[in-house]
C-alpha atoms as a PDB file:
ATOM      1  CA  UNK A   1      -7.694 -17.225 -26.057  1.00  0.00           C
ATOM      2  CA  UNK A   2      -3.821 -17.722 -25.565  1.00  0.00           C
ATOM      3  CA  UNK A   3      -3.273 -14.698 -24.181  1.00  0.00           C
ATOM      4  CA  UNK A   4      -6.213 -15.633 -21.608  1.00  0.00           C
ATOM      5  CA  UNK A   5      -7.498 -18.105 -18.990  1.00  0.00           C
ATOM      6  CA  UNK A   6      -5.205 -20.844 -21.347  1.00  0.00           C
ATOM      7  CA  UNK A   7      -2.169 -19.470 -20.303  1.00  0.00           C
ATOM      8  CA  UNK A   8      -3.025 -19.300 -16.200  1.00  0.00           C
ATOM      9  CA  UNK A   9      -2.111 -22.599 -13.921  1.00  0.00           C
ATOM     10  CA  UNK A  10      -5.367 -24.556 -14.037  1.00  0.00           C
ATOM     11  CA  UNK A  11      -5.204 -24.535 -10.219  1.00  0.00           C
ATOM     12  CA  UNK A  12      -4.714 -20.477 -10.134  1.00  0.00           C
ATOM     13  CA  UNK A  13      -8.430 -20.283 -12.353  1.00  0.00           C
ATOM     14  CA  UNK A  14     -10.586 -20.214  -9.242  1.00  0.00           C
ATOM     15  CA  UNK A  15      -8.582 -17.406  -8.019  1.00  0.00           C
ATOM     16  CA  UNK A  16      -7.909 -15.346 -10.619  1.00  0.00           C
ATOM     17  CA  UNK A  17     -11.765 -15.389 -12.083  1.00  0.00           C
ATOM     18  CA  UNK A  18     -11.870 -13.627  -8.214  1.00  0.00           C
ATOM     19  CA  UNK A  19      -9.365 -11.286  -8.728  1.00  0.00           C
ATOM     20  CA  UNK A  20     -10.898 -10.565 -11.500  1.00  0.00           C
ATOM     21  CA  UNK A  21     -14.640  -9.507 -10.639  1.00  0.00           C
ATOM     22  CA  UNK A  22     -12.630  -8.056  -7.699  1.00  0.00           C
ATOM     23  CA  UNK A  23     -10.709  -5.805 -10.605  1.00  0.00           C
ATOM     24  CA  UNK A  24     -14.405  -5.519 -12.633  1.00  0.00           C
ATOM     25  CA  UNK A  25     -16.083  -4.026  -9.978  1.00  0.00           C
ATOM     26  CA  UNK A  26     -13.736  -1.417  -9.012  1.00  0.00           C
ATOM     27  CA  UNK A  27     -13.205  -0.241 -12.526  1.00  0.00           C
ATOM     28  CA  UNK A  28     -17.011  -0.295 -12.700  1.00  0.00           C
ATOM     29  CA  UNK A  29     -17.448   1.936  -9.578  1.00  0.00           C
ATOM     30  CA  UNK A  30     -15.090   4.263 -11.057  1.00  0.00           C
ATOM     31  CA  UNK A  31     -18.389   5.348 -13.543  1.00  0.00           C
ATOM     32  CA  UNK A  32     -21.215   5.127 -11.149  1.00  0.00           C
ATOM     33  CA  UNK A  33     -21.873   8.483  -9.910  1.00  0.00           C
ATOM     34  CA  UNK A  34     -21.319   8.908  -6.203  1.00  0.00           C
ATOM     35  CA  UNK A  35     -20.284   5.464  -5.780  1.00  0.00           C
ATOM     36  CA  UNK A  36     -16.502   6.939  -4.038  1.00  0.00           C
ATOM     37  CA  UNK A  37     -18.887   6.081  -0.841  1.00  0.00           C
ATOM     38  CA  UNK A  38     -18.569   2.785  -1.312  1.00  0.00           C
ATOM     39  CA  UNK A  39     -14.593   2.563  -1.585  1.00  0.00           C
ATOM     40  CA  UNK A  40     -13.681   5.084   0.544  1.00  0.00           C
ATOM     41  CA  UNK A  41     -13.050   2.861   3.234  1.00  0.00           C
ATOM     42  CA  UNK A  42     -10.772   1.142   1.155  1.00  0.00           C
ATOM     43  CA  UNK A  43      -8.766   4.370   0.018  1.00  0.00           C
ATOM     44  CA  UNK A  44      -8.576   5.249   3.701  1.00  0.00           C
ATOM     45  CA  UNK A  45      -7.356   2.077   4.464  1.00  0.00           C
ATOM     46  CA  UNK A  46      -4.709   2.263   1.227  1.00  0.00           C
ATOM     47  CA  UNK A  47      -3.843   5.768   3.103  1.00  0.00           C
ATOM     48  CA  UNK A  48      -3.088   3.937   6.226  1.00  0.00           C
ATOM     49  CA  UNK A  49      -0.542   1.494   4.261  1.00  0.00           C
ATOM     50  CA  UNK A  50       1.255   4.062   2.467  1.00  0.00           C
ATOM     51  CA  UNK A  51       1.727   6.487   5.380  1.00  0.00           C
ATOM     52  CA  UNK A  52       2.657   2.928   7.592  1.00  0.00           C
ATOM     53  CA  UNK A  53       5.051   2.709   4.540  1.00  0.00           C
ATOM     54  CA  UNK A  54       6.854   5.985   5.533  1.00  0.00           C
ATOM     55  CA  UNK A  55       6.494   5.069   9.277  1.00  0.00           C
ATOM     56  CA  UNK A  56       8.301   1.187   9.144  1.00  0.00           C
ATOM     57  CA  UNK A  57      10.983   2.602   6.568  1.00  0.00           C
ATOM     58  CA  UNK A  58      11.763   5.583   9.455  1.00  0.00           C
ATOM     59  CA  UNK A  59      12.141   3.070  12.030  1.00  0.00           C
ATOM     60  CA  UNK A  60      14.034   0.859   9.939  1.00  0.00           C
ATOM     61  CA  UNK A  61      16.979   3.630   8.787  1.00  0.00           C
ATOM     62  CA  UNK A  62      17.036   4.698  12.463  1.00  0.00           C
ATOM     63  CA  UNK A  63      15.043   7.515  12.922  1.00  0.00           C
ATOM     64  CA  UNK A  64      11.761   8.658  15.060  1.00  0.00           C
ATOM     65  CA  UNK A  65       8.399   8.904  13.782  1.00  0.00           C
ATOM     66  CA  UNK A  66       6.756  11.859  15.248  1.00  0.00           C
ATOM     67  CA  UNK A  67       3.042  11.318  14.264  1.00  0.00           C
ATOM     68  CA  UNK A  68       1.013   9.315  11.612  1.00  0.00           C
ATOM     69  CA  UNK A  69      -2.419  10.515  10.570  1.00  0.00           C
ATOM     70  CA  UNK A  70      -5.303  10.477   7.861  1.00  0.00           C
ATOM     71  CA  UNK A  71      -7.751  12.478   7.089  1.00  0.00           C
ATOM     72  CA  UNK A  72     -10.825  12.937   6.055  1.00  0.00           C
ATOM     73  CA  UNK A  73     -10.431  13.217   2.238  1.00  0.00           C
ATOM     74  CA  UNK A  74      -7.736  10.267   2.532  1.00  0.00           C
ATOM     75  CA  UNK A  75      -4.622  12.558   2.534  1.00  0.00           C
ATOM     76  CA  UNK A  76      -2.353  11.569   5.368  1.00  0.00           C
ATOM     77  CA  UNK A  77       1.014  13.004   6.856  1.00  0.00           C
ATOM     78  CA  UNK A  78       3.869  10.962   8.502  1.00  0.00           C
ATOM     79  CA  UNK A  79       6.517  13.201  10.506  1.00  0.00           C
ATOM     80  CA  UNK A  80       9.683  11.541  11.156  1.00  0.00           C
ATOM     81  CA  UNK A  81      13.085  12.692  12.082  1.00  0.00           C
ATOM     82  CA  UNK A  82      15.401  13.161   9.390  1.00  0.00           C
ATOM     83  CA  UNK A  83      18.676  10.987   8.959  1.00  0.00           C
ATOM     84  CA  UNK A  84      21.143  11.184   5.752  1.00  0.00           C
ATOM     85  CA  UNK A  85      20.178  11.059   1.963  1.00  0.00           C
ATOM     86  CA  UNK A  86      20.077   7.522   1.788  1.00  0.00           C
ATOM     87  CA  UNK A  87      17.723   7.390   4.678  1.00  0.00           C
ATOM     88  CA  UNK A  88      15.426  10.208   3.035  1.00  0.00           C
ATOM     89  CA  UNK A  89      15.610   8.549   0.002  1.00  0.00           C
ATOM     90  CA  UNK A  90      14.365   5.126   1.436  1.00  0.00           C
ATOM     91  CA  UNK A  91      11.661   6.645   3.806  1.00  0.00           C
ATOM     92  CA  UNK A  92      10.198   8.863   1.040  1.00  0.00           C
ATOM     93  CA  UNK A  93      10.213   6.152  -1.505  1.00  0.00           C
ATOM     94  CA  UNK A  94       8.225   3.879   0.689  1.00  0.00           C
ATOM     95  CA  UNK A  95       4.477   5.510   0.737  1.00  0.00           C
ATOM     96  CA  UNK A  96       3.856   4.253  -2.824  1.00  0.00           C
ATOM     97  CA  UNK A  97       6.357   1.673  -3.091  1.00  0.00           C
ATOM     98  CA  UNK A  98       4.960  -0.029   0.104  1.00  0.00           C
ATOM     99  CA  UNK A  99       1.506   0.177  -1.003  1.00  0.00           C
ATOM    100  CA  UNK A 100       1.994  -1.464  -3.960  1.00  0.00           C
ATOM    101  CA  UNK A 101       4.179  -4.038  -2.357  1.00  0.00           C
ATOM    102  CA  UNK A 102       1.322  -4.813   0.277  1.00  0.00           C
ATOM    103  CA  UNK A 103      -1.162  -5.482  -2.342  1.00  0.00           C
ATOM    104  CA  UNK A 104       1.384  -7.353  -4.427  1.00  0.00           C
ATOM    105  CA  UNK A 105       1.854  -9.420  -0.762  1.00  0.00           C
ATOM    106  CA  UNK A 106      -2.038 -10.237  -1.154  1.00  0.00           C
ATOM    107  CA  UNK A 107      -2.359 -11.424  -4.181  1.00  0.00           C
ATOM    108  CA  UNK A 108       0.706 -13.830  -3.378  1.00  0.00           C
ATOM    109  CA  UNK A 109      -0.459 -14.664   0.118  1.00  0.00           C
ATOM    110  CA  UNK A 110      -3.944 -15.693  -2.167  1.00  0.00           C
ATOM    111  CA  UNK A 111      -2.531 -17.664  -4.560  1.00  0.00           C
ATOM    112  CA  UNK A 112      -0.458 -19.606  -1.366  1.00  0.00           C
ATOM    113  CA  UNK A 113      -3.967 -20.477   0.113  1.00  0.00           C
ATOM    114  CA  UNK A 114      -3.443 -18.230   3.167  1.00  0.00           C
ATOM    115  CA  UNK A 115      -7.100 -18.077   4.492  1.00  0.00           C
ATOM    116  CA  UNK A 116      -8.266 -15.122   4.015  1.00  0.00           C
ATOM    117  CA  UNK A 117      -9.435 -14.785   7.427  1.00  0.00           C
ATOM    118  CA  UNK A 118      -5.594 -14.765   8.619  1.00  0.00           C
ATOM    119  CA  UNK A 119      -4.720 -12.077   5.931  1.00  0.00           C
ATOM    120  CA  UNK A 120      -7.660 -10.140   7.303  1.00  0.00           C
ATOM    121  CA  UNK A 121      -7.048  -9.867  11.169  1.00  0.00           C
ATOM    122  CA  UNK A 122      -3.097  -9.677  10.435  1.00  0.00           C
ATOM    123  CA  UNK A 123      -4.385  -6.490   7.889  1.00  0.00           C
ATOM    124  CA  UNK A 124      -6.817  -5.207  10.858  1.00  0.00           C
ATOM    125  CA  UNK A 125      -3.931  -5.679  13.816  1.00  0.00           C
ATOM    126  CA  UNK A 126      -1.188  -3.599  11.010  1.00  0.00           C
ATOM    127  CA  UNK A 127      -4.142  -0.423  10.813  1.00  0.00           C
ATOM    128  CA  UNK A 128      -4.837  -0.553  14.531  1.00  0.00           C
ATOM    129  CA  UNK A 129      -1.093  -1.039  15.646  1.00  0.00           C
ATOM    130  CA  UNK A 130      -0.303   2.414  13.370  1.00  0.00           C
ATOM    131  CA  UNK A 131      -3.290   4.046  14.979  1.00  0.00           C
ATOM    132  CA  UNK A 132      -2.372   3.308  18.261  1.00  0.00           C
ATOM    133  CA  UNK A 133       1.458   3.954  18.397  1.00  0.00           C
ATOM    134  CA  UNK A 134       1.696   6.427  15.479  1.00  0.00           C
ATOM    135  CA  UNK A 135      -1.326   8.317  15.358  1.00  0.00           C
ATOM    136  CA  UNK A 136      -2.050   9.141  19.228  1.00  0.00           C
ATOM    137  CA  UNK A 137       1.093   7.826  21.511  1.00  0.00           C
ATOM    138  CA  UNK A 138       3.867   9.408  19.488  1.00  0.00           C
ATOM    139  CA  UNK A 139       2.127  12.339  18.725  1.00  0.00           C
ATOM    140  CA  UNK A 140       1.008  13.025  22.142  1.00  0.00           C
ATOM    141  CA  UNK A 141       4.900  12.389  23.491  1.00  0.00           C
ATOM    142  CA  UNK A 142       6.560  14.165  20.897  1.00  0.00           C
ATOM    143  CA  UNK A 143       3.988  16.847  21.057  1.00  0.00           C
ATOM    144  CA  UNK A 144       3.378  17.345  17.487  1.00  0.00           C
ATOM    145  CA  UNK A 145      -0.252  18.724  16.257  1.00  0.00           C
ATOM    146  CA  UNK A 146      -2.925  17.130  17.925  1.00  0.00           C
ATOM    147  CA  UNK A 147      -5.267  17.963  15.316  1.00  0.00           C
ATOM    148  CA  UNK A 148      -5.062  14.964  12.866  1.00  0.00           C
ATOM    149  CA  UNK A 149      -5.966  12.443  15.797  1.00  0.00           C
ATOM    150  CA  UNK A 150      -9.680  12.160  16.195  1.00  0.00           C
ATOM    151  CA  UNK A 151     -10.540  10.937  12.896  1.00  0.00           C
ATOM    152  CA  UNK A 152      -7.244   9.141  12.643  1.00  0.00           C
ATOM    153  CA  UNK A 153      -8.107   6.554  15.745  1.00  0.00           C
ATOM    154  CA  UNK A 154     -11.932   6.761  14.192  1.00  0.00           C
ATOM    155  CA  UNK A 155     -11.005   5.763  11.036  1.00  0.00           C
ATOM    156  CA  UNK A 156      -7.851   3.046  12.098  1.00  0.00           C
ATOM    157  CA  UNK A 157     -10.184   1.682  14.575  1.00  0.00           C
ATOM    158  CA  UNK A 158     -13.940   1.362  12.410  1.00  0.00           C
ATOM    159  CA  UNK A 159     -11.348  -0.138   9.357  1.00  0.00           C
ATOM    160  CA  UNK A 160      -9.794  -2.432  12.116  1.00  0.00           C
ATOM    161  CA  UNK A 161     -13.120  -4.204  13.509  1.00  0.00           C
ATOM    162  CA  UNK A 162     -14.542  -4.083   9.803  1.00  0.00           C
ATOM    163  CA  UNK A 163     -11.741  -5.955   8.686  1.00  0.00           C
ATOM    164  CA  UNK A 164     -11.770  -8.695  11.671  1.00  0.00           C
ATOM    165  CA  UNK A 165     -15.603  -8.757  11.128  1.00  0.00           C
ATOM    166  CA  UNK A 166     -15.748 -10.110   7.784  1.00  0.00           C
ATOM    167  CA  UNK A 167     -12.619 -12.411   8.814  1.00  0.00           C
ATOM    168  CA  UNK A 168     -14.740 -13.403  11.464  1.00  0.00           C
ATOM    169  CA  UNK A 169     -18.614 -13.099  10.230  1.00  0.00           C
ATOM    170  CA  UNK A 170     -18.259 -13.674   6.275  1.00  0.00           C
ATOM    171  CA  UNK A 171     -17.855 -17.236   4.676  1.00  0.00           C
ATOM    172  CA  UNK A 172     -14.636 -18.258   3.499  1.00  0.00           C
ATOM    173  CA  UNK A 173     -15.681 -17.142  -0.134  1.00  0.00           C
ATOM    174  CA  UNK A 174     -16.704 -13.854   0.917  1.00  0.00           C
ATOM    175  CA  UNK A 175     -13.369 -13.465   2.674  1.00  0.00           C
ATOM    176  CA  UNK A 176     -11.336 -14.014  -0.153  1.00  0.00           C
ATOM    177  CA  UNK A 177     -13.538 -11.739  -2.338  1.00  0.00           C
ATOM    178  CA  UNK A 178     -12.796  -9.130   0.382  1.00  0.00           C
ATOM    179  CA  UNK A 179      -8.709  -9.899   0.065  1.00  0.00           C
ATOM    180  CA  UNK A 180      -8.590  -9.529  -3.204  1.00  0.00           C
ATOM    181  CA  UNK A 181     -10.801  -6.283  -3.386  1.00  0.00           C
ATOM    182  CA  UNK A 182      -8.173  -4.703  -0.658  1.00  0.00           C
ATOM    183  CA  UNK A 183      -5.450  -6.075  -3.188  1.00  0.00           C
ATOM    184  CA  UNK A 184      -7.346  -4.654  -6.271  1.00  0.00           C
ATOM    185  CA  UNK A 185      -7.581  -0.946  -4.332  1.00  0.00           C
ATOM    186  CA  UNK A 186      -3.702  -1.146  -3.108  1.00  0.00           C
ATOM    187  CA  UNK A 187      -2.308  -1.204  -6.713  1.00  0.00           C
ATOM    188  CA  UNK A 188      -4.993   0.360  -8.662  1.00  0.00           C
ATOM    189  CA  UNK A 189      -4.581   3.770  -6.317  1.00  0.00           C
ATOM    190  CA  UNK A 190      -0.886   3.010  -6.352  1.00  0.00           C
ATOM    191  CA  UNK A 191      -0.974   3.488  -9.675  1.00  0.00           C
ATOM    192  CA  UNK A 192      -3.448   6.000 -10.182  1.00  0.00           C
ATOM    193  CA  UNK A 193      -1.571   8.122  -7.347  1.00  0.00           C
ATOM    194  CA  UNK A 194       1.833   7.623  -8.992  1.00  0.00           C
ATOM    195  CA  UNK A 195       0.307   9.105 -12.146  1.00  0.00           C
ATOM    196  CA  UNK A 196      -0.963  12.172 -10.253  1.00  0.00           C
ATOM    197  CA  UNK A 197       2.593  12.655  -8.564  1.00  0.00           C
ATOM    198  CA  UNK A 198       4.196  12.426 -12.148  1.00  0.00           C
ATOM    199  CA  UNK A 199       1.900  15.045 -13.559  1.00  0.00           C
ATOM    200  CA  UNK A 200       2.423  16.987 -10.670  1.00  0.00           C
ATOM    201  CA  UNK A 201       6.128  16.897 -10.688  1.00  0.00           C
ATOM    202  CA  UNK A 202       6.244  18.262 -14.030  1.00  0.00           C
ATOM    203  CA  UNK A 203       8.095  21.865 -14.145  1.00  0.00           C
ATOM    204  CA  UNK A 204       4.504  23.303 -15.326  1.00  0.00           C
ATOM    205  CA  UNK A 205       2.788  21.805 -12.627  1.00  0.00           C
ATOM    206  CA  UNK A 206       1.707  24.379 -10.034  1.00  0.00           C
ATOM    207  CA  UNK A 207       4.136  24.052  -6.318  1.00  0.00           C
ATOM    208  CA  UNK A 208       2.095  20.817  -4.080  1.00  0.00           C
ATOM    209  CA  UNK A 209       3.627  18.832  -1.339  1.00  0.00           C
ATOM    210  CA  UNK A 210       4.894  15.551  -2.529  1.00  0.00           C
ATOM    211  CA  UNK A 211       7.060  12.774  -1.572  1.00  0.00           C
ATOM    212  CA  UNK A 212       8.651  13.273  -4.958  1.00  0.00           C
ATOM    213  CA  UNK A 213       9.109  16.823  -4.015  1.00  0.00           C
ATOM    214  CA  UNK A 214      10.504  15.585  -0.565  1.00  0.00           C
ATOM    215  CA  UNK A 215      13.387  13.443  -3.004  1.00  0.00           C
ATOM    216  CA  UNK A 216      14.236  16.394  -4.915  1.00  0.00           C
ATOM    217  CA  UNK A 217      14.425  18.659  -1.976  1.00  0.00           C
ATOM    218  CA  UNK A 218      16.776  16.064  -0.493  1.00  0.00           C
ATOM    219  CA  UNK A 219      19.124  14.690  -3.695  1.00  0.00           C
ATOM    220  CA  UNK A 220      18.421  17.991  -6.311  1.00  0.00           C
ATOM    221  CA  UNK A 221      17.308  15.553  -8.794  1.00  0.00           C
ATOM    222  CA  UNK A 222      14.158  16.848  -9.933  1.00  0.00           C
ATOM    223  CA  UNK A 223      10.755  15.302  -8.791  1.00  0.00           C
ATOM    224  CA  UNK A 224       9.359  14.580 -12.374  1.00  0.00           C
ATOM    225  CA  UNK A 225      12.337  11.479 -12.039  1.00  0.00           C
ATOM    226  CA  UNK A 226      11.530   9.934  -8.779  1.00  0.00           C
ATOM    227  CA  UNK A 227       7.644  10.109  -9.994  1.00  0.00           C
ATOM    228  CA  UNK A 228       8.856   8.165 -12.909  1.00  0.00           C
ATOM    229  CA  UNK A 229      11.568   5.619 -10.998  1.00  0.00           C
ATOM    230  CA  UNK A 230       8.767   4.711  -8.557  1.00  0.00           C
ATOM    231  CA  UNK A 231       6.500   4.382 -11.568  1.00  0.00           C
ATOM    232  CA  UNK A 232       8.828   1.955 -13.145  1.00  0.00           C
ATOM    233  CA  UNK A 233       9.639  -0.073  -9.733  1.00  0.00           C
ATOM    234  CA  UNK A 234       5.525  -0.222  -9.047  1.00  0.00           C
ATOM    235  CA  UNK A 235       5.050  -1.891 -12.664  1.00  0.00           C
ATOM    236  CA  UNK A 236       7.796  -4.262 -12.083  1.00  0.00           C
ATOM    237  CA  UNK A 237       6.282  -5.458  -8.329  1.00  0.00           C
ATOM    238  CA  UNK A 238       3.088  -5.899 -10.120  1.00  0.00           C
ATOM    239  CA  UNK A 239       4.595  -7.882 -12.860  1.00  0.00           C
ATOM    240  CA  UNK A 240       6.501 -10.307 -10.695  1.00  0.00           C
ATOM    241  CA  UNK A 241       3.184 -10.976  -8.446  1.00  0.00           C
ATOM    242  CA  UNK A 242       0.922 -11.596 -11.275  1.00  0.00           C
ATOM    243  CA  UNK A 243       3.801 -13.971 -12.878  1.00  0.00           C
ATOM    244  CA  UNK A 244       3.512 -15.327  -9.459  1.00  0.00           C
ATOM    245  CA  UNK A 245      -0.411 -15.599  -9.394  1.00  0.00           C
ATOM    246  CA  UNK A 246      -0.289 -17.187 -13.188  1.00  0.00           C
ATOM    247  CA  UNK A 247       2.084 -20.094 -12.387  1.00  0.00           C
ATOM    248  CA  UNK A 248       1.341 -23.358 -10.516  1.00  0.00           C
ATOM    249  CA  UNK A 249       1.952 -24.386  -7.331  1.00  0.00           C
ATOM    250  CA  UNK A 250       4.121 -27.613  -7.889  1.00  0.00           C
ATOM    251  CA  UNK A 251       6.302 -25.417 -10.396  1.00  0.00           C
ATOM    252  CA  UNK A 252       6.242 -22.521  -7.517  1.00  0.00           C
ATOM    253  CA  UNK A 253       7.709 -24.864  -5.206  1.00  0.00           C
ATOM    254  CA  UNK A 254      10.092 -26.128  -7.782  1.00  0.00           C
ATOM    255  CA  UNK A 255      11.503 -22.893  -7.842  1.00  0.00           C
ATOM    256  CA  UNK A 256      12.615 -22.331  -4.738  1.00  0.00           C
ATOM    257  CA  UNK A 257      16.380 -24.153  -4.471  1.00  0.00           C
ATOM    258  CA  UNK A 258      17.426 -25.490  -0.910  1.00  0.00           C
ATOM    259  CA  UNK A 259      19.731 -23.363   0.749  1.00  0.00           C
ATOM    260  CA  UNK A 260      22.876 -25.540   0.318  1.00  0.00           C
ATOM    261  CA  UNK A 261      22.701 -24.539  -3.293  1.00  0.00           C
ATOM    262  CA  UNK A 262      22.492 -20.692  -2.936  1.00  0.00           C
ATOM    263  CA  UNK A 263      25.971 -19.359  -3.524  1.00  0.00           C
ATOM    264  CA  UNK A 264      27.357 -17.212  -0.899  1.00  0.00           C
ATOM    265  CA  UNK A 265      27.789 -14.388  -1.825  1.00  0.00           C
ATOM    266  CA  UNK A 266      17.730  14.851  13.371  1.00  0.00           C
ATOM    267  CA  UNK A 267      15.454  17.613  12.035  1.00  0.00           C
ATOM    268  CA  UNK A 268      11.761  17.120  11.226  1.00  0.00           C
ATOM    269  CA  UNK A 269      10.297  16.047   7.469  1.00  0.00           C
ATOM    270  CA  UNK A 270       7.066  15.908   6.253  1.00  0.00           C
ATOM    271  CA  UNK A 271       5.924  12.858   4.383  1.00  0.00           C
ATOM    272  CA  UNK A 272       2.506  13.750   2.652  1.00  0.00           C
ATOM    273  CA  UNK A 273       0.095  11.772   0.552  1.00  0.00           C
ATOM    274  CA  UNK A 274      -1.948  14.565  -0.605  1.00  0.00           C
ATOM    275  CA  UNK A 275      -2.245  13.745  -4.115  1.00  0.00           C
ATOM    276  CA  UNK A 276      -5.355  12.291  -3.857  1.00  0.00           C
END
């Protein structure tokens, strides 16, 4: 049992035999026929974080989001303005890098004993925040299609006052169960939606709208190599947060030096997440 419970901080156990009936569970519902009813809250909610991906990277590079919305087989669209390569390159990059980042955040903000409750309201005010500016202001002032709002503010605002009512109604075990399920469904349909994009950036692949596709449209470097860069950068977030998870909290703390020892050293575009 080295490679095992032996080898995680003794104070990380609690949370990582939660993480992992969190992990259990979903890999179990994966085999129980019809079960997809009883995540697809969550892979509406992992919509909402990748398109809010796209969305905060726009804004962040300077340009205008248009609209945000999902829909009802958890596809979603984010329309933004359109700045130079480096700014396509950065938006488009940040649907599945940004989920898996968020869920990497979770598992850290866990293992930091951040109440759960906290991570759950600040997760709740993020969904309805993108609902409310995103998915109806924007699009009714930029007067893009109005047809993706209706189950967009549904859907933002039912996963909103779910998430604050098990923050505010479940115990404080309960909670944490339901933070590390949300972190569990961030990286394993990060993955499992990178995977898709890679097979589906392959020159055999029949023509679908990507965010791969997006990258090669915008750099002529095919798709099949941004599927497998932001397969490479997802593994590597993953790695560092479960290195993270794994190690205790005095030798956490231990790594982090104090600061006087740190040396000094507009078209439109279309970012889908219709892989699903």
């Amino acid at each position: 049992m080295k490679f095992g419970v032996s080898r995680i901080s003794h104070d990380a156990r609690p949370q990582a035999k939660l993480l992992l009936t969190a992990a259990v569970i979903s890999i179990i519902l994966w085999f129980i026929p019809f079960a997809e009813i009883l995540t697809y809250p969550f892979r509406i909610f992992v919509t909402f974080i990748h398109e809010g991906g796209h969305a905060i990277a726009a804004v962040l590079t300077g340009n205008t989001v248009d609209s945000l919305s999902v829909a009802a087989n958890a596809s979603g669209e984010t329309y933004t303005t359109q700045g130079g390569m480096l700014s396509q390159m950065f938006v488009s990059s940040a649907g599945y890098i940004g989920s898996m980042a968020y869920g990497a955040l979770l598992l850290i903000l866990i293992r930091r004993a951040i109440a759960a409750r906290v991570v759950l309201i600040g997760s709740a005010a993020i969904v309805l925040a993108l609902t409310i500016v995103y998915g109806v202001f924007k699009p009714v002032v930029s007067g893009a299609a109005w047809s993706g709002i209706p189950f967009t503010v549904i859907a933002g605002t039912l996963l909103a006052v779910g998430l604050i009512a098990v923050a505010r109604l479940g115990s404080a075990r309960v909670a944490s169960f339901f933070v590390s399920f949300l972190a569990v469904q961030l990286v394993l349909n990060a993955l499992l939606d990178l995977k898709t994009v890679f097979f589906l950036s392959s020159p055999f692949a029949p023509s679908v709208p990507t965010d791969a596709l997006n990258m090669a449209n915008a750099t002529g470097i095919p798709a099949i190599m941004w599927a497998g860069l932001w397969i490479a950068i997802a593994l590597g977030i993953l790695a560092m947060a479960m290195k993270f998870y794994t190690v205790g909290r005095k030798k956490q703390f231990q790594l982090s030096e104090p600061l006087d020892q740190i040396p000094a050293v507009f078209p439109t575009i279309n970012h889908s997440h219709n892989v699903r």
